[in-house]
PDB file of N, CA and C in Angstrom:
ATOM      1  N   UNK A   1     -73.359 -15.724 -36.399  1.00  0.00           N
ATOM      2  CA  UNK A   1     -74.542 -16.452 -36.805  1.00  0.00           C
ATOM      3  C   UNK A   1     -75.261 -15.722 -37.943  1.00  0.00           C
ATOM      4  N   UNK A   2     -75.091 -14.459 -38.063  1.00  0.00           N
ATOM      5  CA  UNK A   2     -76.295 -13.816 -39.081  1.00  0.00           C
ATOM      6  C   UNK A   2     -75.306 -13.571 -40.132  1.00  0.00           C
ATOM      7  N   UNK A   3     -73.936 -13.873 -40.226  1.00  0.00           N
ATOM      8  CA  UNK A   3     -73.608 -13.982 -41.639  1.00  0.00           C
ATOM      9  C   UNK A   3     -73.571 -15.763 -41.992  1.00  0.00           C
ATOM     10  N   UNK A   4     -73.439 -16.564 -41.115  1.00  0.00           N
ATOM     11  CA  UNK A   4     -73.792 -17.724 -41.658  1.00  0.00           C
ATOM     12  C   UNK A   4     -75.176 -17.935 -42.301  1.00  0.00           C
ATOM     13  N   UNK A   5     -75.911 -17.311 -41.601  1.00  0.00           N
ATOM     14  CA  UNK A   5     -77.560 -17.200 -42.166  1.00  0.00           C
ATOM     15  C   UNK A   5     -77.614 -16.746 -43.283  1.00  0.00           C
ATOM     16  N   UNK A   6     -76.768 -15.204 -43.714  1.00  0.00           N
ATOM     17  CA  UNK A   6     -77.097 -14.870 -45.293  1.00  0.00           C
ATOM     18  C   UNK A   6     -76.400 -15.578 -46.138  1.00  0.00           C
ATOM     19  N   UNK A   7     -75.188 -16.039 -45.437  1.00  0.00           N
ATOM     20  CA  UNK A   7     -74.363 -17.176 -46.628  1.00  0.00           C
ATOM     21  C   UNK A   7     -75.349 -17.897 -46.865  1.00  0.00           C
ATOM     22  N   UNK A   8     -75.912 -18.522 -46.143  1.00  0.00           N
ATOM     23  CA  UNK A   8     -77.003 -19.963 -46.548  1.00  0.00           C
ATOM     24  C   UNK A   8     -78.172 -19.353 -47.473  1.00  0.00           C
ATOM     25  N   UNK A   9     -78.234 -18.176 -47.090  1.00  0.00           N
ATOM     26  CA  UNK A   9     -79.654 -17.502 -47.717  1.00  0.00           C
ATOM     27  C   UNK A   9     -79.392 -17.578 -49.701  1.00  0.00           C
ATOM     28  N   UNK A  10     -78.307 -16.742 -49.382  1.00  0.00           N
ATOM     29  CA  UNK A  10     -77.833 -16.460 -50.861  1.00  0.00           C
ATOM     30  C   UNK A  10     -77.376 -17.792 -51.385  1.00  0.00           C
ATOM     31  N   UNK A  11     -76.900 -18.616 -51.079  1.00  0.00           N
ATOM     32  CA  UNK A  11     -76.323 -19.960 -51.494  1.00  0.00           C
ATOM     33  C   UNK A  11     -78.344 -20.344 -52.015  1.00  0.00           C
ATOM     34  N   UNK A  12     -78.947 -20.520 -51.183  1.00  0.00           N
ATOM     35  CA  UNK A  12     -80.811 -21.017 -51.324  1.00  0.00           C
ATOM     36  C   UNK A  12     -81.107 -20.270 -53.047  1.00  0.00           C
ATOM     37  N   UNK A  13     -80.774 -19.060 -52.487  1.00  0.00           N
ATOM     38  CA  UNK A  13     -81.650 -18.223 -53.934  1.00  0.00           C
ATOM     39  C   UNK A  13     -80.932 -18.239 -54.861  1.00  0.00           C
ATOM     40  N   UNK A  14     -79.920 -18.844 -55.066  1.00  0.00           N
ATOM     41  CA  UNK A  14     -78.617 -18.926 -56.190  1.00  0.00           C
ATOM     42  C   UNK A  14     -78.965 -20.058 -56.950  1.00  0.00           C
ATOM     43  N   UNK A  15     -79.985 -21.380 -56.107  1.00  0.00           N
ATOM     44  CA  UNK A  15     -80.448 -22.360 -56.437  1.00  0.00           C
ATOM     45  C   UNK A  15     -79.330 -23.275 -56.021  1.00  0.00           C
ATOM     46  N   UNK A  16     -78.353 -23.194 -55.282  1.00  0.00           N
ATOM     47  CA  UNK A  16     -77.368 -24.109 -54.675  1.00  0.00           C
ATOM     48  C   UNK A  16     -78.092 -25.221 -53.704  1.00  0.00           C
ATOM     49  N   UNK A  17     -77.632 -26.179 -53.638  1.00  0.00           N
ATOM     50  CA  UNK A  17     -77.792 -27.475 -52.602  1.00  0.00           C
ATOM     51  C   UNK A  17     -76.619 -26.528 -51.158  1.00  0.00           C
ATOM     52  N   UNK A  18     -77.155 -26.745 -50.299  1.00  0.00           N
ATOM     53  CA  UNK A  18     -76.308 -26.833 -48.955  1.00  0.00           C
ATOM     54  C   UNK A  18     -76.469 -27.523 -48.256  1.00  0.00           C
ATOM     55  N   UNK A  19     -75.649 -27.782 -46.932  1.00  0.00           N
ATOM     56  CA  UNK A  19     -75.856 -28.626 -46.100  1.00  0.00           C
ATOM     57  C   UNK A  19     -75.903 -27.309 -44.635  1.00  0.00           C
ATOM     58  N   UNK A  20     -77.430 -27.264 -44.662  1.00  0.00           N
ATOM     59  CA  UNK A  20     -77.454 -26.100 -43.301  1.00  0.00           C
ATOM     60  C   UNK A  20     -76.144 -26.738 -41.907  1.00  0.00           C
ATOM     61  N   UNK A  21     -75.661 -25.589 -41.568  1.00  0.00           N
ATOM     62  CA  UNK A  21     -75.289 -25.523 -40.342  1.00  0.00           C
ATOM     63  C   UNK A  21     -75.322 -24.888 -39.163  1.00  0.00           C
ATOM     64  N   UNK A  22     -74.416 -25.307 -38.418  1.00  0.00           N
ATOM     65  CA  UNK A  22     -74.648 -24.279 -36.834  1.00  0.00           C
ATOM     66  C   UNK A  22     -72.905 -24.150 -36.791  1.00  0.00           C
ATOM     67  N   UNK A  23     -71.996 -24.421 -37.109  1.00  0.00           N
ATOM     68  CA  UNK A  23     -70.446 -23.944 -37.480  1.00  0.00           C
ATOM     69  C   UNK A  23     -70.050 -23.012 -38.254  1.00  0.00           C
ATOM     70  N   UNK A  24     -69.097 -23.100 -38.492  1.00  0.00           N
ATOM     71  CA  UNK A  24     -68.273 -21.672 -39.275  1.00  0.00           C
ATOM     72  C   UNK A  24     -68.091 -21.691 -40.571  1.00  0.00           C
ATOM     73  N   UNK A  25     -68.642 -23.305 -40.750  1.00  0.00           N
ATOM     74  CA  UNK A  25     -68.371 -22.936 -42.184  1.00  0.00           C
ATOM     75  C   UNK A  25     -69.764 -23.752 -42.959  1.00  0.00           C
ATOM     76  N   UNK A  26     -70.203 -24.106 -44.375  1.00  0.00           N
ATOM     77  CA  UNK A  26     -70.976 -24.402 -45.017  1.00  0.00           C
ATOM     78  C   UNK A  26     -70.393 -25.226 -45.657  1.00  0.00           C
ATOM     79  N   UNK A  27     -71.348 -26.236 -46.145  1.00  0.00           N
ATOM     80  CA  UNK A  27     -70.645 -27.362 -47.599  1.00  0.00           C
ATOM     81  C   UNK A  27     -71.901 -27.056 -48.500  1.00  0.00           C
ATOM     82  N   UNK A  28     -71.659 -26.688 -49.421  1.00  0.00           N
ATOM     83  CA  UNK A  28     -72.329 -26.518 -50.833  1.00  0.00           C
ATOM     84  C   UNK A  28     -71.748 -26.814 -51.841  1.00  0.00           C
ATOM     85  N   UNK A  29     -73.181 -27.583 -52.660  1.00  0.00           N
ATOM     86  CA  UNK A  29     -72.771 -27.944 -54.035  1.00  0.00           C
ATOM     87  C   UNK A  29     -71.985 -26.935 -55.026  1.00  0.00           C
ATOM     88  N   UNK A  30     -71.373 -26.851 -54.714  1.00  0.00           N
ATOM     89  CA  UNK A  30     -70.327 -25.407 -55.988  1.00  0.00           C
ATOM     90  C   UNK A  30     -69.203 -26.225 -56.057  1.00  0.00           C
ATOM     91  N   UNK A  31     -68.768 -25.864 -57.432  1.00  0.00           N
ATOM     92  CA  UNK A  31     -67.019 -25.968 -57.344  1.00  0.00           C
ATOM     93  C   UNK A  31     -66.200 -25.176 -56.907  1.00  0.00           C
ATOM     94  N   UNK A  32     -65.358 -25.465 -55.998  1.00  0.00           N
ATOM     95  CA  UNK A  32     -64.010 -24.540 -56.295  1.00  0.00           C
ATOM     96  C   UNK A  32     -63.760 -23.166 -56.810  1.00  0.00           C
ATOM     97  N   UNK A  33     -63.697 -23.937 -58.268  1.00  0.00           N
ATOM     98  CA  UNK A  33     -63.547 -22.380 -58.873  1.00  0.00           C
ATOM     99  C   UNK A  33     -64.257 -21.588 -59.351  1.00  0.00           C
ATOM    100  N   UNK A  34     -65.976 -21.664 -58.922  1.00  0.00           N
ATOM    101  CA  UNK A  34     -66.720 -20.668 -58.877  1.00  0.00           C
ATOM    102  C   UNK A  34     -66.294 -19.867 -57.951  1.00  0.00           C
ATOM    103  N   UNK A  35     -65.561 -19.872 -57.108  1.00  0.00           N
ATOM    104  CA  UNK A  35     -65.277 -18.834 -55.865  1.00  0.00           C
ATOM    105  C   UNK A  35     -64.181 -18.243 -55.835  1.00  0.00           C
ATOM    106  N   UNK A  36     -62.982 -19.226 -56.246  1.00  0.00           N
ATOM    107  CA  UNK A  36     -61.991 -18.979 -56.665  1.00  0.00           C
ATOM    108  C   UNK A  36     -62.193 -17.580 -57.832  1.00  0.00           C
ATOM    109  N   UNK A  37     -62.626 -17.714 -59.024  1.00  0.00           N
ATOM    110  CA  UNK A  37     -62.560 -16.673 -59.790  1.00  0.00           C
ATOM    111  C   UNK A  37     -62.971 -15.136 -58.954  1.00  0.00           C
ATOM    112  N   UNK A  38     -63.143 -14.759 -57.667  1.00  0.00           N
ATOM    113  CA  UNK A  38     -63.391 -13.588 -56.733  1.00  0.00           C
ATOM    114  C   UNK A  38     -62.378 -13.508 -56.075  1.00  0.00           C
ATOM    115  N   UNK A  39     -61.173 -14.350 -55.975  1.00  0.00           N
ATOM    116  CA  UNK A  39     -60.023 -14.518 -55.347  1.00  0.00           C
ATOM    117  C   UNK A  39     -60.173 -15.360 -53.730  1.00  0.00           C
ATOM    118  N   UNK A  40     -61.741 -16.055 -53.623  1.00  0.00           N
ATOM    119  CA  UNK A  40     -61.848 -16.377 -52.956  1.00  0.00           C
ATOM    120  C   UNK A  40     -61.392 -18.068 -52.477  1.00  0.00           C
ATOM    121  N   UNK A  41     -60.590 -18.452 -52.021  1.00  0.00           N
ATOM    122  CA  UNK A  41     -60.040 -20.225 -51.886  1.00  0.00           C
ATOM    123  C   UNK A  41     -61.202 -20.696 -50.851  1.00  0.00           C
ATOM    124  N   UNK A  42     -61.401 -21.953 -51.412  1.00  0.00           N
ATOM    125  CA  UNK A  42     -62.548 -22.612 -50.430  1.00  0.00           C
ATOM    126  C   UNK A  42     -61.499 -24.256 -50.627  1.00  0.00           C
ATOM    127  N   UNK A  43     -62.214 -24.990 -49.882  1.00  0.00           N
ATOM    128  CA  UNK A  43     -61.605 -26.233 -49.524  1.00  0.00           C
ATOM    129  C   UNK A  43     -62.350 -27.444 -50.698  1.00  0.00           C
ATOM    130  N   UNK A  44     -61.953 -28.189 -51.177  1.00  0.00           N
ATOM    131  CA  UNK A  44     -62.718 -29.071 -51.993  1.00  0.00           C
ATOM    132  C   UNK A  44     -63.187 -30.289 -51.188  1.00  0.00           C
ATOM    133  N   UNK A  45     -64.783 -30.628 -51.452  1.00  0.00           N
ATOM    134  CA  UNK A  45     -65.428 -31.302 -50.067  1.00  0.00           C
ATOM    135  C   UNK A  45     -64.976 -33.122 -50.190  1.00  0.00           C
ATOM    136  N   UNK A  46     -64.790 -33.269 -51.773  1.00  0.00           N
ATOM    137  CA  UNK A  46     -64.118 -34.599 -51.544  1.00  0.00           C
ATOM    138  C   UNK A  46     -63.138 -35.258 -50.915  1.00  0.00           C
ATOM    139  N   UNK A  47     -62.199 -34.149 -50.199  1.00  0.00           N
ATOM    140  CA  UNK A  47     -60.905 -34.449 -49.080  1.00  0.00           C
ATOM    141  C   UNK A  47     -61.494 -34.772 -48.004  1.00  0.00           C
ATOM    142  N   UNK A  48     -63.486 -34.063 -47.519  1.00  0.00           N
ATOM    143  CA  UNK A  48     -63.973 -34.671 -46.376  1.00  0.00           C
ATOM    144  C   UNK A  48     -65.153 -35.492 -46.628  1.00  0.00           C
ATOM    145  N   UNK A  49     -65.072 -36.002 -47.626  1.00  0.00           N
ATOM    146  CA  UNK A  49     -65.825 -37.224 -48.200  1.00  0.00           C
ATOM    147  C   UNK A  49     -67.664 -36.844 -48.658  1.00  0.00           C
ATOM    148  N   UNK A  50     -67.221 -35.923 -49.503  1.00  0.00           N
ATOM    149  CA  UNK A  50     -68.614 -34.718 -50.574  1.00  0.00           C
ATOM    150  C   UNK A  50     -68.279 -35.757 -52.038  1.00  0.00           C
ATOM    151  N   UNK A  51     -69.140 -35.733 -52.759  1.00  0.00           N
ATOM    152  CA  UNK A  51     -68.954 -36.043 -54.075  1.00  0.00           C
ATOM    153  C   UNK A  51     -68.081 -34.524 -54.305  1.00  0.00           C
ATOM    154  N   UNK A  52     -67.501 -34.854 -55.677  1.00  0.00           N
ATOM    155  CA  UNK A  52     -66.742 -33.993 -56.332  1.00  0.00           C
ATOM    156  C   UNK A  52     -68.217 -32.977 -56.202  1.00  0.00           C
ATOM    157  N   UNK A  53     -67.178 -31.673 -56.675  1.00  0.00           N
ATOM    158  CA  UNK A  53     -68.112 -30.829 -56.859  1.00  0.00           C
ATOM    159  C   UNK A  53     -68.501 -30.027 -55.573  1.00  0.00           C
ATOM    160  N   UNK A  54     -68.452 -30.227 -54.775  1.00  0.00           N
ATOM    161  CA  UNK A  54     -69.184 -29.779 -53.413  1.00  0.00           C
ATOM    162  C   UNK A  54     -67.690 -28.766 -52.904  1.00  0.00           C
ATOM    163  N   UNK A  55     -68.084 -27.645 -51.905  1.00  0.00           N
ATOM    164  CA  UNK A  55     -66.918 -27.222 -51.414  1.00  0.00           C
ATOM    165  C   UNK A  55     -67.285 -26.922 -49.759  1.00  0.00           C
ATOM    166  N   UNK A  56     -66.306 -26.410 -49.204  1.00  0.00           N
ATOM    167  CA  UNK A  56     -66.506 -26.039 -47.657  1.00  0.00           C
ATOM    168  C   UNK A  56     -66.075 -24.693 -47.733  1.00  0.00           C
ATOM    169  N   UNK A  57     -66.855 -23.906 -47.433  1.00  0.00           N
ATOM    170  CA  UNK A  57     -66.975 -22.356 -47.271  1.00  0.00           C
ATOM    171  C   UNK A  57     -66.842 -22.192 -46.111  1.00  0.00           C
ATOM    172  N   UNK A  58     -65.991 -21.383 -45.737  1.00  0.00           N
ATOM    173  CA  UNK A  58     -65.435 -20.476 -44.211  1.00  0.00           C
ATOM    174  C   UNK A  58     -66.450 -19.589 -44.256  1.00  0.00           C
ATOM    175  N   UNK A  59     -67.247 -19.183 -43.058  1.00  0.00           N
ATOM    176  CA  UNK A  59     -67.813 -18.382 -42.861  1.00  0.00           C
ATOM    177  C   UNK A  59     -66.807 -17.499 -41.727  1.00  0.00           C
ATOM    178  N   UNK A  60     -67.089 -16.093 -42.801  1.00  0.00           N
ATOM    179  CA  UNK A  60     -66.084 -14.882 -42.779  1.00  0.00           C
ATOM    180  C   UNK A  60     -66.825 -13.602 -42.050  1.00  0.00           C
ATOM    181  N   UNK A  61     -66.212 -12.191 -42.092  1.00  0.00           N
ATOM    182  CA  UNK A  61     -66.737 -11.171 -41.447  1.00  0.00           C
ATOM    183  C   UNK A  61     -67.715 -10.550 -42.730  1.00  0.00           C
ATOM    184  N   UNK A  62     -68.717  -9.557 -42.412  1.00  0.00           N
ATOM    185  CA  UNK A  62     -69.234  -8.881 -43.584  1.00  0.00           C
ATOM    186  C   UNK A  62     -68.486  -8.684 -45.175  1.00  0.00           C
ATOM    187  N   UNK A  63     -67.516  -8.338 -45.127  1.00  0.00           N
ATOM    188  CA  UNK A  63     -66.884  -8.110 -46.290  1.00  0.00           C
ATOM    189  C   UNK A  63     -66.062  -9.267 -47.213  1.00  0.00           C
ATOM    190  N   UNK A  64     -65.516 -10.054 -46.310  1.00  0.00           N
ATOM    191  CA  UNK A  64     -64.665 -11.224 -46.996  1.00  0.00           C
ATOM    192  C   UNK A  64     -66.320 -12.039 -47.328  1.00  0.00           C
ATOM    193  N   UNK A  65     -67.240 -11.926 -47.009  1.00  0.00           N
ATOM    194  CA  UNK A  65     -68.669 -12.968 -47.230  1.00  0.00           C
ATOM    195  C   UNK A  65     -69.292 -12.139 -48.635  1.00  0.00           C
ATOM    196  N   UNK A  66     -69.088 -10.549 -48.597  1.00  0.00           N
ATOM    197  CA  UNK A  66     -69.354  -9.879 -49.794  1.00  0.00           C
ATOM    198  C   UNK A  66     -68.708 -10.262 -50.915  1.00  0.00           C
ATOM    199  N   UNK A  67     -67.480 -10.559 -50.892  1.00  0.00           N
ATOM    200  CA  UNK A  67     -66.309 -11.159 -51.884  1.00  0.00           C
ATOM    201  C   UNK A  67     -67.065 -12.601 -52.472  1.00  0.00           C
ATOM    202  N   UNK A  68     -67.516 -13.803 -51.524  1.00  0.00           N
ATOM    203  CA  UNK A  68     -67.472 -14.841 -51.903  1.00  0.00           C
ATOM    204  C   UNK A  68     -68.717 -14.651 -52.232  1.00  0.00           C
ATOM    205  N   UNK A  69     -70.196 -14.198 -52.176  1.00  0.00           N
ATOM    206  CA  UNK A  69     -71.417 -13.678 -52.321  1.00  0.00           C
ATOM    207  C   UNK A  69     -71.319 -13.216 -53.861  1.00  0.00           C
ATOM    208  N   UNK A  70     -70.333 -12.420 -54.621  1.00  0.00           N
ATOM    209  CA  UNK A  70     -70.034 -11.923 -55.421  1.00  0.00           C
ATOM    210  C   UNK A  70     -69.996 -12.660 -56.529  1.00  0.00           C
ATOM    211  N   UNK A  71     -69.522 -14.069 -56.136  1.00  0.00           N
ATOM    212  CA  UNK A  71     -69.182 -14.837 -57.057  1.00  0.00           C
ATOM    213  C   UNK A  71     -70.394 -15.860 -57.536  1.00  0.00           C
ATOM    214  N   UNK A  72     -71.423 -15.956 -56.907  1.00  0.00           N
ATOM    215  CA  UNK A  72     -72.821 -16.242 -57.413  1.00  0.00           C
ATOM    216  C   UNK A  72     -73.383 -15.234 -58.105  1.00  0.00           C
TER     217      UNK A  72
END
């Protein structure tokens, strides 16, 4: 729960749109390959019906969340 919380936190102060949750993972307005360029793969949210643009972020352990954090 408290790295889903700073994911959401940092996604807020990055000026990102999210969609708060209580699961493992997040949907935020980002592309792809903003995350991608950290070596990080996220899911593209239009396969679960997001406008383009949006992705689904795995919420990870401290360090794999430092990686994708990185890339904002």
């Amino acid at each position: 729960r408290r790295e889903r919380e700073r994911v959401q936190d940092a996604f807020g102060a990055a000026g990102l749109e999210y969609v708060p949750s209580h699961t493992n993972f997040v949907m935020v307005g980002a592309k792809p390959d903003l995350f991608e360029k950290t070596g990080v793969l996220v899911r593209e949210g239009e396969a679960l019906g997001y406008p383009v643009g949006w992705s689904r972020v795995t919420i990870g352990g401290p360090e794999e969340n430092d990686r994708l954090l990185a890339a904002l």
